[in-house]
Protein backbone atom coordinates (compact mmCIF):
# COMPACT_ATOMS: atom_id res chain seq x y z
CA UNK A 1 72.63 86.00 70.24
CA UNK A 2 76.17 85.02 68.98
CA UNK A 3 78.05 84.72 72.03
CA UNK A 4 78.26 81.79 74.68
CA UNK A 5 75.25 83.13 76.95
CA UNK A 6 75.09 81.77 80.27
CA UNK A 7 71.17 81.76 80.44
CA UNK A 8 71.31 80.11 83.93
CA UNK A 9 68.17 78.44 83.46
CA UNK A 10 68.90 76.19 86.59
CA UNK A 11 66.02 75.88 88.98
CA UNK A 12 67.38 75.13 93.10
CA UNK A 13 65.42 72.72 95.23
CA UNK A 14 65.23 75.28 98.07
CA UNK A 15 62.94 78.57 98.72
CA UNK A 16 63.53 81.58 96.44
CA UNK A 17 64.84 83.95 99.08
CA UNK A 18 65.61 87.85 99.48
CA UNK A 19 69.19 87.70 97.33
CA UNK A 20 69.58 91.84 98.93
CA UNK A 21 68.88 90.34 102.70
CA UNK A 22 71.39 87.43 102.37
CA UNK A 23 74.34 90.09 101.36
CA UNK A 24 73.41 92.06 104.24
CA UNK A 25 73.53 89.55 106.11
CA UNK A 26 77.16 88.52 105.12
CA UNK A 27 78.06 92.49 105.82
CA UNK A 28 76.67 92.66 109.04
CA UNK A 29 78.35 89.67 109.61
CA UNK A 30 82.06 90.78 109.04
CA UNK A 31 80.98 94.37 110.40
CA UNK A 32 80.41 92.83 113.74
CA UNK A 33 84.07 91.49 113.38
CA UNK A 34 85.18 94.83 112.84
CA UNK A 35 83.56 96.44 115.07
CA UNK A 36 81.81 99.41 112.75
CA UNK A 37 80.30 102.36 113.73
CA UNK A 38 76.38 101.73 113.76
CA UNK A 39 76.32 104.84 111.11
CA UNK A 40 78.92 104.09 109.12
CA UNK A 41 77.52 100.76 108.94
CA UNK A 42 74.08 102.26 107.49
CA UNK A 43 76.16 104.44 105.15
CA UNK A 44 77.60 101.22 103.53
CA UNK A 45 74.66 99.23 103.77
CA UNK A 46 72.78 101.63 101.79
CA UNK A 47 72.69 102.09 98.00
CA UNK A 48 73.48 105.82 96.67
CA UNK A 49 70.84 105.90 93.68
CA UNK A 50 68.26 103.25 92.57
CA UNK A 51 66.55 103.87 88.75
CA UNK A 52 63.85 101.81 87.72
CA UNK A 53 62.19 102.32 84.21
CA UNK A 54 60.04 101.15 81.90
CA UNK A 55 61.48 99.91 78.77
CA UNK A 56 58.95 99.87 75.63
CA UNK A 57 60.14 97.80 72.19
CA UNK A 58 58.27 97.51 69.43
CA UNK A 59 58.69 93.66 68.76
CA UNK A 60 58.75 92.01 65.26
CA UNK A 61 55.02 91.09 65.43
CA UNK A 62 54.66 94.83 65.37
CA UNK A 63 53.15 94.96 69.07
CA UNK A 64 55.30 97.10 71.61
CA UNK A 65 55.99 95.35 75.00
CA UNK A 66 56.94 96.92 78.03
CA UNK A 67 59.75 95.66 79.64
CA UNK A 68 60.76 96.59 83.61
CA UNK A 69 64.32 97.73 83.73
CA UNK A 70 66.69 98.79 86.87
CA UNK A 71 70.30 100.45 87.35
CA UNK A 72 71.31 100.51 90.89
CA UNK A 73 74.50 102.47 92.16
CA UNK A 74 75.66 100.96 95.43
CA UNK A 75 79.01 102.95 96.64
CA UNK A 76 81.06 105.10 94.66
CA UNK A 77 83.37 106.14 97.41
CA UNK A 78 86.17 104.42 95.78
CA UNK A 79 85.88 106.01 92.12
CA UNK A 80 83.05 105.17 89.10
CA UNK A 81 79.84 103.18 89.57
CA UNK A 82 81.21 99.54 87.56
CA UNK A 83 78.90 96.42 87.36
CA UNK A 84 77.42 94.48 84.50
CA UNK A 85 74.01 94.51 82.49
CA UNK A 86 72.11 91.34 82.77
CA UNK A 87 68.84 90.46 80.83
CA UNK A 88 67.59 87.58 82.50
CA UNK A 89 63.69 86.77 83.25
CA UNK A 90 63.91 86.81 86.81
CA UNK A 91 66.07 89.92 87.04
CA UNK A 92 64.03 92.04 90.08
CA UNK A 93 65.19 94.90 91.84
CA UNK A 94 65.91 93.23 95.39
CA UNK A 95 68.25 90.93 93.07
CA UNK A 96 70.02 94.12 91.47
CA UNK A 97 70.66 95.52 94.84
CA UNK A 98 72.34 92.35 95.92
CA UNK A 99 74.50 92.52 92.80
CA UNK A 100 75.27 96.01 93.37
CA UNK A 101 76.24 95.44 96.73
CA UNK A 102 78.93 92.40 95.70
CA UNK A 103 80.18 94.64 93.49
CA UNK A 104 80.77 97.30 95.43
CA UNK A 105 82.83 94.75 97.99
CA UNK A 106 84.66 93.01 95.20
CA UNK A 107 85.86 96.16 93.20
CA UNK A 108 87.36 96.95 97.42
CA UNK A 109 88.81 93.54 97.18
CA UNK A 110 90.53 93.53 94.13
CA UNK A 111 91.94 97.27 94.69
CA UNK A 112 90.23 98.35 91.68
CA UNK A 113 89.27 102.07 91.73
CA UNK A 114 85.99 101.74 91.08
CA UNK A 115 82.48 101.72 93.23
CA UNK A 116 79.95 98.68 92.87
CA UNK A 117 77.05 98.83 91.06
CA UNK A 118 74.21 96.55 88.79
CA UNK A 119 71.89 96.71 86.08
CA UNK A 120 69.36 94.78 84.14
CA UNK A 121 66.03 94.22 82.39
CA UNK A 122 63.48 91.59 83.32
CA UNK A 123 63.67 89.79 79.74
CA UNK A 124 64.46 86.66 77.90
CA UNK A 125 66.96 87.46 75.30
CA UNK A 126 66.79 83.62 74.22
CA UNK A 127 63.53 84.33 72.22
CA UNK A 128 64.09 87.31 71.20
CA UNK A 129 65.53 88.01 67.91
CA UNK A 130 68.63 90.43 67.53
CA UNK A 131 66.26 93.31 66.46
CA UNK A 132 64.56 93.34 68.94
CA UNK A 133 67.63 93.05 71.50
CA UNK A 134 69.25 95.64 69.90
CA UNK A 135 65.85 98.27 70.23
CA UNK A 136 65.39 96.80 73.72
CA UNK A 137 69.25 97.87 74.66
CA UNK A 138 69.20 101.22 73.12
CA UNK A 139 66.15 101.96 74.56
CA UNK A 140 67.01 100.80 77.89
CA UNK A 141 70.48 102.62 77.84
CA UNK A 142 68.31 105.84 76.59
CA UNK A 143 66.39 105.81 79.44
CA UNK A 144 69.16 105.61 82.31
CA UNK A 145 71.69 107.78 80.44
CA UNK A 146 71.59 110.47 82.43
CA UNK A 147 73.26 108.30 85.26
CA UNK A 148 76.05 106.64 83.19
CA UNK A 149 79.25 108.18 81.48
CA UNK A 150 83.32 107.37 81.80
CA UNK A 151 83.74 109.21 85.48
CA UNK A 152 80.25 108.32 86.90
CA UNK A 153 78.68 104.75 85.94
CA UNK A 154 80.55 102.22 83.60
CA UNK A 155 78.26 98.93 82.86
CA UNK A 156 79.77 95.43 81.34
CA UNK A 157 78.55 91.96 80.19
CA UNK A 158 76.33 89.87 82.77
CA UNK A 159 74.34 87.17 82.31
CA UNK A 160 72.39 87.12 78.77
CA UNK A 161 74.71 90.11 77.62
CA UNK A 162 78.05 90.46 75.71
CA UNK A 163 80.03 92.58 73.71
CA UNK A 164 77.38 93.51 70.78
CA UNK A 165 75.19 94.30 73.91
CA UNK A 166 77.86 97.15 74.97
CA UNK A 167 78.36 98.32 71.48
CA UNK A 168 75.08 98.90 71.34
CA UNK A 169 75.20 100.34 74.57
CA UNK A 170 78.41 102.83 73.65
CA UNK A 171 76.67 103.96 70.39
CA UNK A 172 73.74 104.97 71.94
CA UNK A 173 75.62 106.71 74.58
CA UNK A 174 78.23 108.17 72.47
CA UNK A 175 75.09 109.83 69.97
CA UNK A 176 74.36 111.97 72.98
CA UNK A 177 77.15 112.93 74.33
CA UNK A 178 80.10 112.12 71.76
CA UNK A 179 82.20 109.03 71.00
CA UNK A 180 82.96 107.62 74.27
CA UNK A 181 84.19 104.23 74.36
CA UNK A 182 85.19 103.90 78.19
CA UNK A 183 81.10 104.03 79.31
CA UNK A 184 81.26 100.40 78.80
CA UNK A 185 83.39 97.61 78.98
CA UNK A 186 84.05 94.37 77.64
CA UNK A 187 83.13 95.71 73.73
CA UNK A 188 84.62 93.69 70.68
CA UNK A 189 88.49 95.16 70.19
CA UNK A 190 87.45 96.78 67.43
CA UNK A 191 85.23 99.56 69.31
CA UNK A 192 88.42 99.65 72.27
CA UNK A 193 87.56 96.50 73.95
CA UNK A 194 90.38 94.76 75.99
CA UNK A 195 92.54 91.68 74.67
CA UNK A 196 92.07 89.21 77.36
CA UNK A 197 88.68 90.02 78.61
CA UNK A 198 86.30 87.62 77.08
CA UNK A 199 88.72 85.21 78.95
CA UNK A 200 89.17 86.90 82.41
CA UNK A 201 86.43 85.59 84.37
CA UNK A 202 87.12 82.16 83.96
CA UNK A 203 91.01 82.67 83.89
CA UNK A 204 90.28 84.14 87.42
CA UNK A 205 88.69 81.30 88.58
CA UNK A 206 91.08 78.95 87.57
CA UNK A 207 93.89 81.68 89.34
CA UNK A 208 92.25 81.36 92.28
CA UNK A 209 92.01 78.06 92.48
CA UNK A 210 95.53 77.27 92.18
CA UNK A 211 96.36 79.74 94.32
CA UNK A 212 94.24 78.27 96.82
CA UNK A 213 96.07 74.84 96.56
CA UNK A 214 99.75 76.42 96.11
CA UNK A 215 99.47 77.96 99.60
CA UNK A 216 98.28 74.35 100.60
CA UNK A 217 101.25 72.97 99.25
CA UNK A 218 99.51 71.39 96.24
CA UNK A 219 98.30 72.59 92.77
CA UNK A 220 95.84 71.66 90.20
CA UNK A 221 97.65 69.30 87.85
CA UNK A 222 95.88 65.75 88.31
CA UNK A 223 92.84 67.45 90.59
CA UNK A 224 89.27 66.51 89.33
CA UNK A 225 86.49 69.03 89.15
CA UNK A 226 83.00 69.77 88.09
CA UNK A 227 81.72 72.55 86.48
CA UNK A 228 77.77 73.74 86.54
CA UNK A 229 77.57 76.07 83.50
CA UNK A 230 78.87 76.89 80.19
CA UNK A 231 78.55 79.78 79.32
CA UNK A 232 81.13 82.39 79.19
CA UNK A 233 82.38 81.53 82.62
CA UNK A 234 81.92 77.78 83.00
CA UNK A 235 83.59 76.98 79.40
CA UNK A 236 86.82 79.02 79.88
CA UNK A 237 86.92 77.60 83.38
CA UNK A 238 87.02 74.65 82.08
CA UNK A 239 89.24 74.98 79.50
CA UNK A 240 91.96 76.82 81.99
CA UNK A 241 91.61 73.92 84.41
CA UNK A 242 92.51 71.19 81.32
CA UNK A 243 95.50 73.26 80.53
CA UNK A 244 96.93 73.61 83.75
CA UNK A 245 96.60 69.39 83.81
CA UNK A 246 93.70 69.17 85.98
CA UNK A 247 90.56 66.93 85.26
CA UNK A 248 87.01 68.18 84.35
CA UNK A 249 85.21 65.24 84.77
CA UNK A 250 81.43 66.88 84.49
CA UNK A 251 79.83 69.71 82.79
CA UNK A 252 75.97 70.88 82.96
CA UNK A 253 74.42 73.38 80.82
CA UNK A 254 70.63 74.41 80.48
CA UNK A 255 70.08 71.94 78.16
CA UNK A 256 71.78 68.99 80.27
CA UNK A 257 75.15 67.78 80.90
CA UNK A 258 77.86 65.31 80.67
CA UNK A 259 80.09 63.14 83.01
CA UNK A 260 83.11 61.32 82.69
CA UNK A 261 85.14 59.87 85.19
CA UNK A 262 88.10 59.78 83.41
CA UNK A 263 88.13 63.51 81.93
CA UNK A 264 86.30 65.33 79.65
CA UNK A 265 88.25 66.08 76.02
CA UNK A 266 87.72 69.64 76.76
CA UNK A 267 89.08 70.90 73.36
CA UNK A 268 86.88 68.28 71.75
CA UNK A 269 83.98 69.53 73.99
CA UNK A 270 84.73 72.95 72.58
CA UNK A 271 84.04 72.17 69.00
CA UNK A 272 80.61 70.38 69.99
CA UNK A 273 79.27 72.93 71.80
CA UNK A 274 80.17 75.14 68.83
CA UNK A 275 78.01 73.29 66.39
CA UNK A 276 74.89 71.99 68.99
CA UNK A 277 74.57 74.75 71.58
CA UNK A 278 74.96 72.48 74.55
CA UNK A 279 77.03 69.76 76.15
CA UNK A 280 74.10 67.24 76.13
CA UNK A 281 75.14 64.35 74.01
CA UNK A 282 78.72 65.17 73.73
CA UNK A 283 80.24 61.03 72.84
CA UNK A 284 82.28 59.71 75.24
CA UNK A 285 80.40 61.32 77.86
CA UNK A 286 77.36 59.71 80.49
CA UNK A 287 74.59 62.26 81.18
CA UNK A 288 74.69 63.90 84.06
CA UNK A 289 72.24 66.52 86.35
CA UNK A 290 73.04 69.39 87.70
CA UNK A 291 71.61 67.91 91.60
CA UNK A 292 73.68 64.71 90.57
CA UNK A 293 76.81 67.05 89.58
CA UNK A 294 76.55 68.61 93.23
CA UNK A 295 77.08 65.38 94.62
CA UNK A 296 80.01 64.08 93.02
CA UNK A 297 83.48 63.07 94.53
CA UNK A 298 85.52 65.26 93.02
CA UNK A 299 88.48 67.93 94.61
CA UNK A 300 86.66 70.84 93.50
CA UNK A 301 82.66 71.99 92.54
CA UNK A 302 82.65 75.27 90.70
CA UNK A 303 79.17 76.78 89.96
CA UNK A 304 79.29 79.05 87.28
CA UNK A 305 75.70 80.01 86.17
CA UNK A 306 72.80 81.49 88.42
CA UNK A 307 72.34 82.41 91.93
CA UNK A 308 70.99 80.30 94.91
CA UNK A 309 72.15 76.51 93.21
CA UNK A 310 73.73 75.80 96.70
CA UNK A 311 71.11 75.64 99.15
CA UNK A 312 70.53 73.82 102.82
CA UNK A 313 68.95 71.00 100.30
CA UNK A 314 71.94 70.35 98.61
CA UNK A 315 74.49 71.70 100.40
CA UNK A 316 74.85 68.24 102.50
CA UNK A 317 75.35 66.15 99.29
CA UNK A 318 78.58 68.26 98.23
CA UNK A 319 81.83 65.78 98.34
CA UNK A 320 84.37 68.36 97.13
CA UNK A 321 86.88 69.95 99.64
CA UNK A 322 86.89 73.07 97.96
CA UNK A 323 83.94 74.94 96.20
CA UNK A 324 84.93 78.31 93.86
CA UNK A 325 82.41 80.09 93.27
CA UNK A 326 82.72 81.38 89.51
CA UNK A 327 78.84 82.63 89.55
CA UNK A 328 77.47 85.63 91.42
CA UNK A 329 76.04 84.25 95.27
CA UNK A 330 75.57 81.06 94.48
CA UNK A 331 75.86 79.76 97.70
CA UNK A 332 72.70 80.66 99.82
CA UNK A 333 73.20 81.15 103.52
CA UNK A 334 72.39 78.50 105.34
CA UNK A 335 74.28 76.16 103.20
CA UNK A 336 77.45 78.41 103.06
CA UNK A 337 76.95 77.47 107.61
CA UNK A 338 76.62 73.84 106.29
CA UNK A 339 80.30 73.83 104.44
CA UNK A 340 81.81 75.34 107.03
CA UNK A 341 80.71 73.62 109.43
CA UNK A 342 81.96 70.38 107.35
CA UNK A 343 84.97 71.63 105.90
CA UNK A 344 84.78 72.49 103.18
CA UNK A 345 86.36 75.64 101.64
CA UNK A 346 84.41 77.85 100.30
CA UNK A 347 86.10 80.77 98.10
CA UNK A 348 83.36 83.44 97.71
CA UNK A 349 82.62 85.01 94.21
CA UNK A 350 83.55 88.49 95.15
CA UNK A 351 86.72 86.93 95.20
CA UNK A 352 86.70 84.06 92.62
CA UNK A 353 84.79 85.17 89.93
CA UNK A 354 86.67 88.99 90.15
CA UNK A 355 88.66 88.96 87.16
CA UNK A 356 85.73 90.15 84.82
CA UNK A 357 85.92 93.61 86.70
CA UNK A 358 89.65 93.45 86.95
CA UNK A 359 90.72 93.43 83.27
CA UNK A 360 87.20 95.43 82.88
CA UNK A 361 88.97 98.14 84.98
CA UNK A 362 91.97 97.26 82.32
CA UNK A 363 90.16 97.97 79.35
CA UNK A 364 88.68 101.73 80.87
CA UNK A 365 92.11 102.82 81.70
CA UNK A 366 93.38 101.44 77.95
CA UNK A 367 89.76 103.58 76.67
CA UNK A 368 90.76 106.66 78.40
CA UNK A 369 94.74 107.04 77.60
CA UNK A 370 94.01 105.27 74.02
CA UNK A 371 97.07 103.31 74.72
CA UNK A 372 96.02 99.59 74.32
CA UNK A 373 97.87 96.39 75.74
CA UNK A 374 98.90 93.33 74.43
CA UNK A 375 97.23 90.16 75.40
CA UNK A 376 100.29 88.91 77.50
CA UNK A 377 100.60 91.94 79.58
CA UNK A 378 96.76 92.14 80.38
CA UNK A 379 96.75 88.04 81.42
CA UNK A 380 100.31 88.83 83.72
CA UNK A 381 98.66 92.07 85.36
CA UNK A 382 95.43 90.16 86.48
CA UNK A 383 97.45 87.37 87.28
CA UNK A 384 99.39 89.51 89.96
CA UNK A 385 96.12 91.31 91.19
CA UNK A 386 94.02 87.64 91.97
CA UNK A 387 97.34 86.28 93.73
CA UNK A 388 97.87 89.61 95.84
CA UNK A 389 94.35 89.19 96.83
CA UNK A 390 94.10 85.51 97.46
CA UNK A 391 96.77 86.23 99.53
CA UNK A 392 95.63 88.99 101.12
CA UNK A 393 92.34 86.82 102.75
CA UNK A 394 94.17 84.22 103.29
CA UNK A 395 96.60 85.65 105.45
CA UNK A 396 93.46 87.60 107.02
CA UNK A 397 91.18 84.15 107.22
CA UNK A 398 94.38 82.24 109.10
CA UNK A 399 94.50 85.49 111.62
CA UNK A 400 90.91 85.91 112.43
CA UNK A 401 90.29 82.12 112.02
CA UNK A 402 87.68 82.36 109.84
CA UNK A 403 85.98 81.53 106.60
CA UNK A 404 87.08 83.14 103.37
CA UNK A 405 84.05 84.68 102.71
CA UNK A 406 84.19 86.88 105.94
CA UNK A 407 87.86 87.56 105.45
CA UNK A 408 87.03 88.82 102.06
CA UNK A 409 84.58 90.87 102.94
CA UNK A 410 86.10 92.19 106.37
CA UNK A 411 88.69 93.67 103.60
CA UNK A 412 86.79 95.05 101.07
CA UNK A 413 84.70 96.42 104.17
CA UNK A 414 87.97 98.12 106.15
CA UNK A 415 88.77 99.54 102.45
CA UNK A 416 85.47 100.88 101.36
CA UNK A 417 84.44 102.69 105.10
CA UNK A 418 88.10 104.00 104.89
CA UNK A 419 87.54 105.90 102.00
CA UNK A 420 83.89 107.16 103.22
CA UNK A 421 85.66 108.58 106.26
CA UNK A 422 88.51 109.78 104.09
CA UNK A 423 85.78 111.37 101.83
CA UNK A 424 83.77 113.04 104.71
CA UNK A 425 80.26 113.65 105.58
């Protein structure tokens, strides 16, 4: 593919573990600080709709394979189904759920009017060639159309997907039912995509962060961080964090990574990654791990690739005060305890990583008044909405005195139960 896939090929030292379990786990958690209703509680706990199906291609070698594929619809109390496609070889469906589940919370979060939901096909897009991606999506987005459309289910970019992935997603849509460019977000601009998008997940990051240290009385300029991942997240992380004069001082990618102590030439970095596909062997640079990265004494550790990287195996090596989490649950369980317990801060990816779905939600409302926005006035809006909600757990974390994680979801909780009661039975 094209684009800057993060393929997350990053294998944790700890036990696999049930990624649907752990996020019901965090729920439960900030339900008990809200005291739910036990049936409210099971209403919210529960997805709506769950589609599996099977996904034939025919494959260049002329033999059809039969790929497993899933689209599950958490809560749509709140408006539309959103949440990205992801084609990724351990995609399962407890792993879907999970996703679905975050998303429902972080579209709450981020006042968004949209539900949560997640999508993807067991698959590696990495040898496949762009034929057979291309029957593999159209197939796949033939056989859960019936779910999708503008008002009921809109899908974006995850993890080995990108824009050509949603065009080819929109066309197939739009030959059933008519041209109908707000089914999907983050498409190119020239099939209605959003100025700004490509950008918005790492630009959140990188908001969040600095919001974090402005309401400690500091910012980023001179801070030193490391960043696991480069794909779409990871590399515009990094390149935000440079321009706001911080330090990136490491970088891994699937391939390997790079270290140094002094600062990565990010714009430089940029340009080699362009022409080799990874960071490994960028000059200037000392190899580096992604356990070794973990352990490194800098301000701030952002993982930005896979799931489950931060486990009770790692977790105790971590030297940075503040971890952002730019990749979906990251962090599993037991280490998230361990940080706490130390320290450190921990701002949770339905927070961090939420300005995907935030200029995602841009780009529908741009699809469906065909009024499109400049690139300046899509970076101020999502500016405003990651500061309002920073704020809005922080001031809820310092009253509760608790971590950000439960603040975070205590709110996107209160706001997603208010609407089911709102909505009635």
């Amino acid at each position: 593919m094209p684009s800057r896939f993060s393929t997350g090929r990053f294998t944790s030292t700890g036990p696999r573990h049930n990624a649907y379990e752990a996020v019901n786990a965090l729920f439960d958690n900030a339900a008990d600080r809200l005291n739910m209703d036990p049936q409210l509680r099971s209403i919210l706990k529960t997805p709506f709709r769950e589609v599996t199906v099977a996904v034939p291609v025919r494959m260049d070698s002329g033999k059809i394979h039969v790929y497993a594929g899933y689209r599950v619809q958490h809560n749509g109390a709140r408006g539309p189904w959103k949440g990205g496609i992801r084609y990724h070889p351990e995609v399962d469906l407890d792993e879907v759920r999970a996703l679905a589940s975050l998303m429902t919370w972080k579209t709450a979060l981020l006042d968004v009017p949209f539900g949560g939901a997640k999508g993807g096909v067991s698959c590696d897009p990495m040898n496949m060639s762009q034929i057979e991606l291309e029957r593999l999506t159209r197939k796949f987005t033939a056989r859960i159309s019936i779910v999708l459309g503008p008002q009921r289910d809109v899908p974006a970019p995850d993890m080995g997907t990108d824009g050509k992935v949603m065009s080819w997603m929109m066309d197939e849509y739009s030959s059933r039912r008519g041209y109908a460019p707000a089914v999907v977000t983050g498409k190119p601009l020239s099939l209605g995509g959003s100025k700004g998008r490509l950008a918005a997940t790492g630009r959140g990051v990188v908001t969040i962060a600095d919001s974090y240290y402005s309401a400690i009385g500091e910012s980023i300029k001179g801070k030193t961080c490391a960043v696991q991942g480069y794909g779409n997240v990871g590399s515009f992380t990094a390149k935000f964090w440079s321009e706001r004069g911080g330090k990136v001082v490491a970088i891994t990618d699937v391939k390997g990574g790079v270290y140094n102590k002094a600062g990565l030439d990010i714009a430089a970095l940029e340009k080699f990654f362009a022409e080799k596909r990874t960071v490994a062997g960028f000059p200037g640079a000392e190899p580096m791990n992604n356990q070794d990265l973990f352990g490194l004494e800098v301000d701030c550790l952002i993982p930005a690739a896979l799931g489950d990287v931060i486990t009770s195996s790692n977790a105790n090596n971590i030297k940075a005060k503040l971890v952002v989490e730019g990749a979906n649950h990251p962090t599993q369980p037991d280490a998230d305890e361990d940080l706490h317990e130390r320290g450190i801060v921990v701002i949770p990816d339905i927070l961090a990583n939420a300005g995907g779905v935030t200029v995602s939600y841009f780009e529908w409302t741009q699809n469906l008044t065909s009024f499109y926005w400049d690139e300046d006035k899509v970076n101020k809006e999502l500016e405003i909405k990651m500061r309002r909600a920073f704020l809005d757990v922080h001031e809820l974390a310092r009253k509760e005195k608790c971590s950000y994680r439960t603040a975070a979801f205590m709110l996107a909780i209160r706001r997603v139960a208010e609407a089911e009661e709102q909505r009635g039975n």
